[in-house]
PDB file of N, CA and C in Angstrom:
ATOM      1  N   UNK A   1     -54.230-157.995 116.638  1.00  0.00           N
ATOM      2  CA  UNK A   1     -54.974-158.821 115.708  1.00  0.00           C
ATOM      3  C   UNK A   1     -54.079-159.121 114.509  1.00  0.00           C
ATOM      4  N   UNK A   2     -54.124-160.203 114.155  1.00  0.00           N
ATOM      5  CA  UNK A   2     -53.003-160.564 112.901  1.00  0.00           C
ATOM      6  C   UNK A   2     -54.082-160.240 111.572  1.00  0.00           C
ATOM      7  N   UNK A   3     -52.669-160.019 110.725  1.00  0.00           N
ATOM      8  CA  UNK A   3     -53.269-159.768 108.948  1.00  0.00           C
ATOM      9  C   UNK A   3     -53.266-161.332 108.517  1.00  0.00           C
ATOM     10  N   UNK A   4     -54.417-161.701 108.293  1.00  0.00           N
ATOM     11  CA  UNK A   4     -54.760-162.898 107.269  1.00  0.00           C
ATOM     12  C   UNK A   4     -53.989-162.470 105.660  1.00  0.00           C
ATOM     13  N   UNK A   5     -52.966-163.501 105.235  1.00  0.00           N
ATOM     14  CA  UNK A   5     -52.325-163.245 103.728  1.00  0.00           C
ATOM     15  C   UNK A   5     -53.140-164.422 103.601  1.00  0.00           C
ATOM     16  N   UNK A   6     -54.142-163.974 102.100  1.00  0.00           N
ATOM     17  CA  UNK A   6     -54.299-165.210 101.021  1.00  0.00           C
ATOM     18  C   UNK A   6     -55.732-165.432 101.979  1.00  0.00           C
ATOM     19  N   UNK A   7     -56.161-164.990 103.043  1.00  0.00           N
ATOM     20  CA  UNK A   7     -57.879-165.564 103.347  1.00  0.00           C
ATOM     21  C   UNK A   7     -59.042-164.993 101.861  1.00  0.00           C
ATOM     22  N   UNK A   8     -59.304-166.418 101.063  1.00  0.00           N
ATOM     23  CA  UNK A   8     -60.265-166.018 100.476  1.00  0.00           C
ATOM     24  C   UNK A   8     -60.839-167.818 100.424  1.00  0.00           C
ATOM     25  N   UNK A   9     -62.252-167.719  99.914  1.00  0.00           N
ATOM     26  CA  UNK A   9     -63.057-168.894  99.849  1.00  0.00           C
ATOM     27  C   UNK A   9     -62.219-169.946  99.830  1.00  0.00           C
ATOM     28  N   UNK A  10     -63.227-170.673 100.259  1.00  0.00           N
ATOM     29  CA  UNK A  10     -62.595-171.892 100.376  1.00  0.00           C
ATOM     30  C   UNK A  10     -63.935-172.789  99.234  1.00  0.00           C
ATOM     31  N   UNK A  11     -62.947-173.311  98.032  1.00  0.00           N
ATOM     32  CA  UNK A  11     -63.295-174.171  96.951  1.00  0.00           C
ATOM     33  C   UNK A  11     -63.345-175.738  97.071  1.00  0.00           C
ATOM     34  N   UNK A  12     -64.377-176.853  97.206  1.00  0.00           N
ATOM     35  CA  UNK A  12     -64.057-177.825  97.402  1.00  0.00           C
ATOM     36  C   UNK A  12     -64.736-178.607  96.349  1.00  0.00           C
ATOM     37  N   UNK A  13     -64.498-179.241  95.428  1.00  0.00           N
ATOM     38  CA  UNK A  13     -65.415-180.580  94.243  1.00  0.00           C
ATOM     39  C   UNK A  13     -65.649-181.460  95.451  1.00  0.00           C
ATOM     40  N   UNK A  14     -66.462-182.522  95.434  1.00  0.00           N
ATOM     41  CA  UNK A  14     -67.397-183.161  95.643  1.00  0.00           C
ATOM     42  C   UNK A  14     -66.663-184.334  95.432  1.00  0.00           C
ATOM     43  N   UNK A  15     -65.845-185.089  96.644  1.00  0.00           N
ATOM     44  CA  UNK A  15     -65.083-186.055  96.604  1.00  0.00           C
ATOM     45  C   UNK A  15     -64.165-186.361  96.507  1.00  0.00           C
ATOM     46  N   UNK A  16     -63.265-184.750  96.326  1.00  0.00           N
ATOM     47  CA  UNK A  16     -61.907-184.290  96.346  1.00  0.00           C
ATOM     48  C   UNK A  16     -61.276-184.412  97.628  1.00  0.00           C
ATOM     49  N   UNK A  17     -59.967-184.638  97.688  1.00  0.00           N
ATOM     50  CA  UNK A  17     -58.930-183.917  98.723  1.00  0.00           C
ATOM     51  C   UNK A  17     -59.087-182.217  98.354  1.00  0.00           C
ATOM     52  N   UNK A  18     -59.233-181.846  99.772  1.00  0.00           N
ATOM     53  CA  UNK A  18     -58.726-180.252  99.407  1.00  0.00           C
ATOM     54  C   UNK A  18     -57.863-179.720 100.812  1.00  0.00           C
ATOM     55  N   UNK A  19     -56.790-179.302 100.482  1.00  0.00           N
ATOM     56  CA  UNK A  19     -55.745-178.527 101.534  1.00  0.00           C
ATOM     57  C   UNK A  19     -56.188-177.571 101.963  1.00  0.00           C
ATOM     58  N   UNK A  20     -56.744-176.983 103.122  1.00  0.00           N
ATOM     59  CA  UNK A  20     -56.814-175.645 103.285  1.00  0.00           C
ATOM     60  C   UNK A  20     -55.404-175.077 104.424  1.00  0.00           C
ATOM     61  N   UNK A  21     -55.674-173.902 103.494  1.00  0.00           N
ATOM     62  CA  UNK A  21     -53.565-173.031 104.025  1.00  0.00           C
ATOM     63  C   UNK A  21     -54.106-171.795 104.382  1.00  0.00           C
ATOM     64  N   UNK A  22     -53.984-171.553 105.348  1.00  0.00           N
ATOM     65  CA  UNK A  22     -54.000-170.058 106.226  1.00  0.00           C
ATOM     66  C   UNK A  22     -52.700-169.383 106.461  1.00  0.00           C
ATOM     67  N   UNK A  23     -52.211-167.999 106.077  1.00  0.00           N
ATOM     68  CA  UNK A  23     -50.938-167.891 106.451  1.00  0.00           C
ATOM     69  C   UNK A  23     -51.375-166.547 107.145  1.00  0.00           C
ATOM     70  N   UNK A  24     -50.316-166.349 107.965  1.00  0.00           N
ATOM     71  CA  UNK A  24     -50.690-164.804 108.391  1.00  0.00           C
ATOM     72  C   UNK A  24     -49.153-163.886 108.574  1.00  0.00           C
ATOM     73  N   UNK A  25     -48.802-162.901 109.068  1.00  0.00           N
ATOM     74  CA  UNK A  25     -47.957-162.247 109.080  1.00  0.00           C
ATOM     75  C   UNK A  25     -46.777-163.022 109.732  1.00  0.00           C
ATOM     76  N   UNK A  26     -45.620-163.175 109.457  1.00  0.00           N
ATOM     77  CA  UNK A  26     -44.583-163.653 110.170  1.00  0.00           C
ATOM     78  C   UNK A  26     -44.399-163.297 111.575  1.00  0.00           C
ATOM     79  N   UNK A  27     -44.505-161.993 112.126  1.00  0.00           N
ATOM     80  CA  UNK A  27     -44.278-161.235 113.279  1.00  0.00           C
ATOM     81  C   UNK A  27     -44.984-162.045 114.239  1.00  0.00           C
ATOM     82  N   UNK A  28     -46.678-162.398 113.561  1.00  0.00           N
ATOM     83  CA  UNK A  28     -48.192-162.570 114.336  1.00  0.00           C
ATOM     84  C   UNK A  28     -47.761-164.001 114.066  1.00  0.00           C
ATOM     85  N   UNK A  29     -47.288-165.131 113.552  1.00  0.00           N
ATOM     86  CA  UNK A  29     -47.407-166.530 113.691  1.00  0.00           C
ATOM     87  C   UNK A  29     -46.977-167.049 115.086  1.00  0.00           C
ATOM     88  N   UNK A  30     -45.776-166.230 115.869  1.00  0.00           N
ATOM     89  CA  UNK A  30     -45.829-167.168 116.754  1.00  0.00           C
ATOM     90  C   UNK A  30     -46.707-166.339 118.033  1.00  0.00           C
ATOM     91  N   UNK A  31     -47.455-165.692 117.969  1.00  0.00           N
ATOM     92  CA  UNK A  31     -48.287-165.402 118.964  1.00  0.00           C
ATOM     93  C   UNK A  31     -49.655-165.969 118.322  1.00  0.00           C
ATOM     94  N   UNK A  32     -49.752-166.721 118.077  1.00  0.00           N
ATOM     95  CA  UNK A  32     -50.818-167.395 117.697  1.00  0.00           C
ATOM     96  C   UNK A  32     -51.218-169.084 118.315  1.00  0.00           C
ATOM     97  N   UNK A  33     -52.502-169.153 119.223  1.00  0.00           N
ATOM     98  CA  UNK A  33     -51.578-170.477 119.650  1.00  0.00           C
ATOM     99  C   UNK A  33     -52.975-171.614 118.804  1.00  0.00           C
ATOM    100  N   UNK A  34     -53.826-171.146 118.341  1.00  0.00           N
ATOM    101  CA  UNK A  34     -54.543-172.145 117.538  1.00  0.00           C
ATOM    102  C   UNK A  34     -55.474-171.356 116.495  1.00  0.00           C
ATOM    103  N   UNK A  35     -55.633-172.279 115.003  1.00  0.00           N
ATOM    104  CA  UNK A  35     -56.695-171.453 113.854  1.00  0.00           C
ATOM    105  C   UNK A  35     -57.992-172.955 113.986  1.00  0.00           C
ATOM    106  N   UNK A  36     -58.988-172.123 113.713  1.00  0.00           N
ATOM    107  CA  UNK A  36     -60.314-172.931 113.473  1.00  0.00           C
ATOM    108  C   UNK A  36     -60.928-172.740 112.428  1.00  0.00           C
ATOM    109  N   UNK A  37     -61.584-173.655 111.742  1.00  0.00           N
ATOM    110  CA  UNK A  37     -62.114-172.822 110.703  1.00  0.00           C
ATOM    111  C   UNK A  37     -63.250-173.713 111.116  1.00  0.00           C
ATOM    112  N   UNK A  38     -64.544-172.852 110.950  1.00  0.00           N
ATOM    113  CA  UNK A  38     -65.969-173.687 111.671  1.00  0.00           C
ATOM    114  C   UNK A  38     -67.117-173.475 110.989  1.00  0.00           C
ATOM    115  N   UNK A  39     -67.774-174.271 109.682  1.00  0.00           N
ATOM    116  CA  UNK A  39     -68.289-174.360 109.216  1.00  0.00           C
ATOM    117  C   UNK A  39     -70.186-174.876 109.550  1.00  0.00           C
ATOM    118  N   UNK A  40     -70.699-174.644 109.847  1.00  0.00           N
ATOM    119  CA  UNK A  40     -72.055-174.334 110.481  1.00  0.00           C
ATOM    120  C   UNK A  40     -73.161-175.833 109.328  1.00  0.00           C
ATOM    121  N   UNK A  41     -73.144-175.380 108.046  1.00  0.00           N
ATOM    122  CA  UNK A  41     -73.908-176.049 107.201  1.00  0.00           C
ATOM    123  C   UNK A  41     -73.106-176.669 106.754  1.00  0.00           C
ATOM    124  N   UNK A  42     -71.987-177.082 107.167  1.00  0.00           N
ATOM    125  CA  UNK A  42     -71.236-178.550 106.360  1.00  0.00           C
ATOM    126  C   UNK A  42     -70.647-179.635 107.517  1.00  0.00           C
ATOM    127  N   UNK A  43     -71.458-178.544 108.925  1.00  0.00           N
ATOM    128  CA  UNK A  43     -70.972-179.635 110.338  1.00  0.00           C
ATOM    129  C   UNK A  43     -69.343-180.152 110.539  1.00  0.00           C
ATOM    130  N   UNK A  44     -68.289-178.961 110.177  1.00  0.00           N
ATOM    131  CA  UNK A  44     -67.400-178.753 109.666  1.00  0.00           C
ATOM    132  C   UNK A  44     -66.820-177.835 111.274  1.00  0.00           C
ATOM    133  N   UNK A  45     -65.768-178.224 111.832  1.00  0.00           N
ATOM    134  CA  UNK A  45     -65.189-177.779 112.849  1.00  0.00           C
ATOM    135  C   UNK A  45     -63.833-177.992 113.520  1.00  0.00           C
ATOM    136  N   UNK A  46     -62.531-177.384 112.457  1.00  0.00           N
ATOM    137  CA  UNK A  46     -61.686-178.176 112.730  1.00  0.00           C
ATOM    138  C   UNK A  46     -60.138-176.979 113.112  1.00  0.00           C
ATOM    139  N   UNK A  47     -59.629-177.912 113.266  1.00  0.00           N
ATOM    140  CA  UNK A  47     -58.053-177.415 113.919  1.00  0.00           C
ATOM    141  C   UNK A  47     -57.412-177.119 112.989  1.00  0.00           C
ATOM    142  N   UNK A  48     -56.731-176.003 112.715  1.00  0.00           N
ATOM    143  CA  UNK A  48     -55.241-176.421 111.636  1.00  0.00           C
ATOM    144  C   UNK A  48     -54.213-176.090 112.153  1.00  0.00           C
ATOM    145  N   UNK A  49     -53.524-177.167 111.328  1.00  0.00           N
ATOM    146  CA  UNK A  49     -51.857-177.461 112.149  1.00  0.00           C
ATOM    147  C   UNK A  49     -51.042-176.534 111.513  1.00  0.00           C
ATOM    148  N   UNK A  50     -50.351-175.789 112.851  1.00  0.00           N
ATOM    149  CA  UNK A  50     -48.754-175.244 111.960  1.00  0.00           C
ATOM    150  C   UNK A  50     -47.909-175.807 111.104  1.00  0.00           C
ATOM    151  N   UNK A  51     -47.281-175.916 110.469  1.00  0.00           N
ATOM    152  CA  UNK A  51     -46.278-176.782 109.400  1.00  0.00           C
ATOM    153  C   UNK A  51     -45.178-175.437 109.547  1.00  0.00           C
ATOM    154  N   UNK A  52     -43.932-176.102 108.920  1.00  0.00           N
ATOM    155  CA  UNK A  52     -42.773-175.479 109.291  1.00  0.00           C
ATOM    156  C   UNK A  52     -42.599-174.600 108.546  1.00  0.00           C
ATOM    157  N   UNK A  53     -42.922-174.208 107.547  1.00  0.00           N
ATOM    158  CA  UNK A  53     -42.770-172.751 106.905  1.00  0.00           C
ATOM    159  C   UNK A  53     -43.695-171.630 107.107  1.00  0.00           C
ATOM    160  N   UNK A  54     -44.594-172.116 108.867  1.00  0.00           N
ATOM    161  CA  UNK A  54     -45.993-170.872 108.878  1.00  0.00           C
ATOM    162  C   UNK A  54     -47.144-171.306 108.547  1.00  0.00           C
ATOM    163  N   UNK A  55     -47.687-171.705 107.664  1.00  0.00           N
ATOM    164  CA  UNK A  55     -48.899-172.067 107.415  1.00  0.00           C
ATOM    165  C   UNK A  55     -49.633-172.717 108.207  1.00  0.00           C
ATOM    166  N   UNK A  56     -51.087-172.405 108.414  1.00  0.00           N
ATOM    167  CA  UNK A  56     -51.500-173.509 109.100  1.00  0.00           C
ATOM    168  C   UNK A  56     -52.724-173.916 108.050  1.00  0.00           C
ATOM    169  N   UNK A  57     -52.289-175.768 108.039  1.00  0.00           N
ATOM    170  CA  UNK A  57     -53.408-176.150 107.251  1.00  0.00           C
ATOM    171  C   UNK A  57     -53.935-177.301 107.532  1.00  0.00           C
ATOM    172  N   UNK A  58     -55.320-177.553 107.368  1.00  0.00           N
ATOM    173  CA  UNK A  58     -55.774-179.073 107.491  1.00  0.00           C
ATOM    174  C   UNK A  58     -55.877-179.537 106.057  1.00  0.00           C
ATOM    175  N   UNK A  59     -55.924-181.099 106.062  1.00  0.00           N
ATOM    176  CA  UNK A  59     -56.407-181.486 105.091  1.00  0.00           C
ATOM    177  C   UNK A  59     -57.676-182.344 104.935  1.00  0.00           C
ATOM    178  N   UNK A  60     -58.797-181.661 104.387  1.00  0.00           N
ATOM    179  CA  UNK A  60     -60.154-182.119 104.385  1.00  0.00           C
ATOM    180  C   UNK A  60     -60.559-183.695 103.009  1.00  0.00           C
ATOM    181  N   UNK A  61     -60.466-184.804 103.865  1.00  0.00           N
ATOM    182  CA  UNK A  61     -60.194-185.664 103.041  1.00  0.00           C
ATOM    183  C   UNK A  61     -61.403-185.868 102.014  1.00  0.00           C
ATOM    184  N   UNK A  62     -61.367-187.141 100.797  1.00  0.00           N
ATOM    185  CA  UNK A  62     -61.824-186.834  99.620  1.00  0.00           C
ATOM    186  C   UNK A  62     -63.534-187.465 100.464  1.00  0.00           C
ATOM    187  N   UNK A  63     -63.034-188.828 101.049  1.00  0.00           N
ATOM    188  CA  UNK A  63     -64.152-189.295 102.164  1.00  0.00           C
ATOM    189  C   UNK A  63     -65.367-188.680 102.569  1.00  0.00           C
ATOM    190  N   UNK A  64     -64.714-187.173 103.274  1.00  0.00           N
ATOM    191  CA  UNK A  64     -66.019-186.232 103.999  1.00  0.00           C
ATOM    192  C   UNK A  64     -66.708-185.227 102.446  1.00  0.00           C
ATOM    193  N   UNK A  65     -66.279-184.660 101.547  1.00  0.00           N
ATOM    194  CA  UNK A  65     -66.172-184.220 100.631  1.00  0.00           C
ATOM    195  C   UNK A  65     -66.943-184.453 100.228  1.00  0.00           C
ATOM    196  N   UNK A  66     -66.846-186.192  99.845  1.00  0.00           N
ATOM    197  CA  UNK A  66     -68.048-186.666  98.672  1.00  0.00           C
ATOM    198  C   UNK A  66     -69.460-186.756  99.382  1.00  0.00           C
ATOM    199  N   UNK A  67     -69.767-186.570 100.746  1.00  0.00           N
ATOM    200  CA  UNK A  67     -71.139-186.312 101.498  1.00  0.00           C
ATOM    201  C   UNK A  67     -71.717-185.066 101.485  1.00  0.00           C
ATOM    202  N   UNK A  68     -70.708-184.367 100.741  1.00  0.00           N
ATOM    203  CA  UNK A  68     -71.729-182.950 100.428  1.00  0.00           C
ATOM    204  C   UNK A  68     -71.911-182.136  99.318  1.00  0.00           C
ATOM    205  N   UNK A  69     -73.250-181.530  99.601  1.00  0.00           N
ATOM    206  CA  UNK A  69     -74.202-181.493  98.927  1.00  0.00           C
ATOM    207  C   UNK A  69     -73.237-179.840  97.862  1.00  0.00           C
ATOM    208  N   UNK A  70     -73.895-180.050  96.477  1.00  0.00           N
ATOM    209  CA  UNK A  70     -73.439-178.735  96.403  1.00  0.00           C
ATOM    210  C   UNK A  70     -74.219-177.368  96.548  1.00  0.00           C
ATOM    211  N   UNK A  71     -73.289-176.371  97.064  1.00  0.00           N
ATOM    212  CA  UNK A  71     -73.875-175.294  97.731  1.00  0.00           C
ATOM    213  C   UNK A  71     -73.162-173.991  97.840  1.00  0.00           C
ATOM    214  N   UNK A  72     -73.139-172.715  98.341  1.00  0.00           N
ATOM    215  CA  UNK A  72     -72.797-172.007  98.899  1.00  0.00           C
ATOM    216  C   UNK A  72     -72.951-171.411  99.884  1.00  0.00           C
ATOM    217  N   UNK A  73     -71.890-171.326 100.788  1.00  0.00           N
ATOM    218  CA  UNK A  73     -72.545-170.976 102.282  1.00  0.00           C
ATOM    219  C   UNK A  73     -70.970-170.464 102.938  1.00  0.00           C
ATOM    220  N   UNK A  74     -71.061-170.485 103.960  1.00  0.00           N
ATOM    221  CA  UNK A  74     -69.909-169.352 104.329  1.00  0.00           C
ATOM    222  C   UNK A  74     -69.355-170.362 105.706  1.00  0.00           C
ATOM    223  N   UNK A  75     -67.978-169.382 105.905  1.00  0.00           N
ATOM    224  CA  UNK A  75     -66.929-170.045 107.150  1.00  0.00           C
ATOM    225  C   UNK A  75     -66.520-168.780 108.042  1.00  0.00           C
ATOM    226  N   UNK A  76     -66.742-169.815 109.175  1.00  0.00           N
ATOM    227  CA  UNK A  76     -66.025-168.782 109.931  1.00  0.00           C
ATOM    228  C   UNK A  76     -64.396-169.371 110.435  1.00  0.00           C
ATOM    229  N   UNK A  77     -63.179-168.222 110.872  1.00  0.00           N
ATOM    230  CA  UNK A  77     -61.920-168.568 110.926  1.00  0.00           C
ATOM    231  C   UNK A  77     -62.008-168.107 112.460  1.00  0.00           C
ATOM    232  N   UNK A  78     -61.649-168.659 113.754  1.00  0.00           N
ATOM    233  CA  UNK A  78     -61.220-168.241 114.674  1.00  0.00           C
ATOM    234  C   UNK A  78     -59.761-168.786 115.384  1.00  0.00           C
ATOM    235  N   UNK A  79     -59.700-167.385 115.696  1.00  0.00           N
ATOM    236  CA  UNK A  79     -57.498-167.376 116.015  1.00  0.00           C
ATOM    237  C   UNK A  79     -57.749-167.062 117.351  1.00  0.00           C
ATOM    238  N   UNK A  80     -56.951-168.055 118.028  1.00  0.00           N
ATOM    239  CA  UNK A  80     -56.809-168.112 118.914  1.00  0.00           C
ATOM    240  C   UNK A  80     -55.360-167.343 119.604  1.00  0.00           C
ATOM    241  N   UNK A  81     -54.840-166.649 120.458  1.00  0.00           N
ATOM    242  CA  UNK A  81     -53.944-166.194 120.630  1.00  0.00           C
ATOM    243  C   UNK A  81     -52.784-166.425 122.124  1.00  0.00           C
ATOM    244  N   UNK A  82     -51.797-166.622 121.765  1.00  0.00           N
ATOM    245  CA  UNK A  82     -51.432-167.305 123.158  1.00  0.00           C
ATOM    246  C   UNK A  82     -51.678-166.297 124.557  1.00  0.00           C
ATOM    247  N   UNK A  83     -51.934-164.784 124.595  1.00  0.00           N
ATOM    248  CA  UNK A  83     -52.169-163.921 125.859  1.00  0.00           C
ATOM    249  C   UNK A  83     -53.965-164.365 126.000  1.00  0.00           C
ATOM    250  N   UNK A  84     -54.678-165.278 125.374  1.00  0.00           N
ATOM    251  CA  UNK A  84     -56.025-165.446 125.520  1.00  0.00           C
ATOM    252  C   UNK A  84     -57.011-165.320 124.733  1.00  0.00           C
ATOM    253  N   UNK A  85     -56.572-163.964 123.943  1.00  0.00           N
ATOM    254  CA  UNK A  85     -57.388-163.359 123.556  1.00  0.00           C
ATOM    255  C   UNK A  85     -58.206-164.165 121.963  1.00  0.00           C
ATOM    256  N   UNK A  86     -59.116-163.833 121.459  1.00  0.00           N
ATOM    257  CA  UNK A  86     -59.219-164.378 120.461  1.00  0.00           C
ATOM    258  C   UNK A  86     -59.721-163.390 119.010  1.00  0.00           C
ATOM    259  N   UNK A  87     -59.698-163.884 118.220  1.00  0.00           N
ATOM    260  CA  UNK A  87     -60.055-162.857 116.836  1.00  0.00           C
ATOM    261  C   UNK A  87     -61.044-163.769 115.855  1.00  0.00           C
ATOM    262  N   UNK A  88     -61.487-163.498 115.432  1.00  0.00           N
ATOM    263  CA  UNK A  88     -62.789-164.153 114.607  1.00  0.00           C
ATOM    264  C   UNK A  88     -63.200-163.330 113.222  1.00  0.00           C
ATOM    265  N   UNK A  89     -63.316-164.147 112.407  1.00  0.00           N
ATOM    266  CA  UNK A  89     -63.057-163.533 110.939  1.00  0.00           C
ATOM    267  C   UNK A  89     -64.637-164.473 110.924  1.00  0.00           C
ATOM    268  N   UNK A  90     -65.829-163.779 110.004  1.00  0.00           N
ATOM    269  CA  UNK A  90     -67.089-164.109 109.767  1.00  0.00           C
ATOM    270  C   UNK A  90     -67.210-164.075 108.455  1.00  0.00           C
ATOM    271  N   UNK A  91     -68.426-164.947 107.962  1.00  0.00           N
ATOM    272  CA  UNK A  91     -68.410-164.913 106.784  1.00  0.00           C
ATOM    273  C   UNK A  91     -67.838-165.013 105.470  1.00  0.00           C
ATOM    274  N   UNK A  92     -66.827-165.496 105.267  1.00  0.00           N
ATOM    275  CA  UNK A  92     -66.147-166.032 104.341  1.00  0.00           C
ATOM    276  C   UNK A  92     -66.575-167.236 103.514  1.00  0.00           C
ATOM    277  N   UNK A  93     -66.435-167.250 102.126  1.00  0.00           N
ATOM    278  CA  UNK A  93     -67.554-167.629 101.487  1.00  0.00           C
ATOM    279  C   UNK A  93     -66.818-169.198 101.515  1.00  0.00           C
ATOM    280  N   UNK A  94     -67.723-170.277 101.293  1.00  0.00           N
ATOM    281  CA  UNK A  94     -67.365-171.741 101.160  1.00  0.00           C
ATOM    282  C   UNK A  94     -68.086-172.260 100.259  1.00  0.00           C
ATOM    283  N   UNK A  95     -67.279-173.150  98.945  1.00  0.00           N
ATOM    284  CA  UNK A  95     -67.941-173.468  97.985  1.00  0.00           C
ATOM    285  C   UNK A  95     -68.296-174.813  97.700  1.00  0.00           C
ATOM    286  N   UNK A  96     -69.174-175.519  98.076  1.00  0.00           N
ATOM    287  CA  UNK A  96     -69.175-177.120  97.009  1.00  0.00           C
ATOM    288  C   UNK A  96     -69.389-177.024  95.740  1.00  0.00           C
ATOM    289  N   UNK A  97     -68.332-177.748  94.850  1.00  0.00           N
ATOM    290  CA  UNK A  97     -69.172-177.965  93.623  1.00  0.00           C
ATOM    291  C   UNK A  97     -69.331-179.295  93.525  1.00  0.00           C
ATOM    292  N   UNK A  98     -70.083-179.805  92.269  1.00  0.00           N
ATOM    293  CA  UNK A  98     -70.367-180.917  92.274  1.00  0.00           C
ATOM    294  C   UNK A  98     -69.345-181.080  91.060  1.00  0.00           C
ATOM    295  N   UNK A  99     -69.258-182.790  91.477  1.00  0.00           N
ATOM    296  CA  UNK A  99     -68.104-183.360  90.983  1.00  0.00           C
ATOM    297  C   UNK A  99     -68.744-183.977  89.224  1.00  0.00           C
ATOM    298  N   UNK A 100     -68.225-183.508  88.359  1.00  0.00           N
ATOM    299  CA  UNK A 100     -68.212-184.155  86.876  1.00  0.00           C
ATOM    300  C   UNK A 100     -67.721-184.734  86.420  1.00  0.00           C
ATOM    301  N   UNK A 101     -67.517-186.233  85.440  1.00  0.00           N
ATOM    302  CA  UNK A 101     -66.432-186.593  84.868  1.00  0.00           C
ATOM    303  C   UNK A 101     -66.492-185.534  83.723  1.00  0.00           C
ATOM    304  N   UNK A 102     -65.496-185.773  82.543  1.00  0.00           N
ATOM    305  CA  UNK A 102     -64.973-185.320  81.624  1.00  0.00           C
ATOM    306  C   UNK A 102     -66.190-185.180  80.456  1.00  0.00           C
ATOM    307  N   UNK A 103     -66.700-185.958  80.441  1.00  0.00           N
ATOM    308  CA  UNK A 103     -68.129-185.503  79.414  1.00  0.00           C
ATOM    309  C   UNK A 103     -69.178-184.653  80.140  1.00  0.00           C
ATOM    310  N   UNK A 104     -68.984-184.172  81.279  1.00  0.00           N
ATOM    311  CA  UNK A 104     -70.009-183.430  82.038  1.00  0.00           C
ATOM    312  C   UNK A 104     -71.231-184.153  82.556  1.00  0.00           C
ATOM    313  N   UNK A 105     -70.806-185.221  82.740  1.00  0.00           N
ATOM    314  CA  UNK A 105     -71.718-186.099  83.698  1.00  0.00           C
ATOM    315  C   UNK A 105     -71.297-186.187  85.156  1.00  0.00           C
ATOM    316  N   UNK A 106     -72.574-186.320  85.970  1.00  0.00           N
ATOM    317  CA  UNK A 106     -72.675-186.151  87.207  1.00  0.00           C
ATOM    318  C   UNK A 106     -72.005-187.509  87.827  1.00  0.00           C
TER     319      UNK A 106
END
């Protein structure tokens, strides 16, 4: 089972771009053959890509963002592994906030 470095919530404003970056142990990256992160109440179910320094990240555009509501509710991460097997991380918290301009208007 790989060590998740840096798994904590995932923060998103309300119409933002937001990067999400998963890294895990150097040893465990290349026995890894896919990450999911699968969000239940934001209908949220996606792939992230390796990039060349390890990370795997998607980028959740500003588009899907601004359709949701603000809330708190949780993610799940599933790792997929190239001998089959799989690992599943539950509950991890997921945040909308709502988006303000600069005078604190909605």
């Amino acid at each position: 089972m790989a060590t998740i470095i840096g798994n904590k919530p995932i923060k998103v404003i309300q119409g933002t771009t937001k990067d999400i970056r998963r890294k895990f142990n150097a040893d465990v990256t290349e026995t890894i053959s896919s990450v999911h992160i699968v969000c239940d109440a934001l209908n949220l179910n996606v792939e992230l890509a390796l990039t060349e320094n390890g990370e795997f990240t998607y980028r959740l555009p500003a588009n899907v963002t601004s359709q949701y509501k603000p809330m708190v509710t949780t993610y799940d991460m599933k790792v997929v592994y190239t001998d089959g097997s799989i690992g599943v991380q539950t509950g991890v918290p997921f945040v909308v906030i709502e988006r303000q301009n600069l005078n604190g208007e909605v």
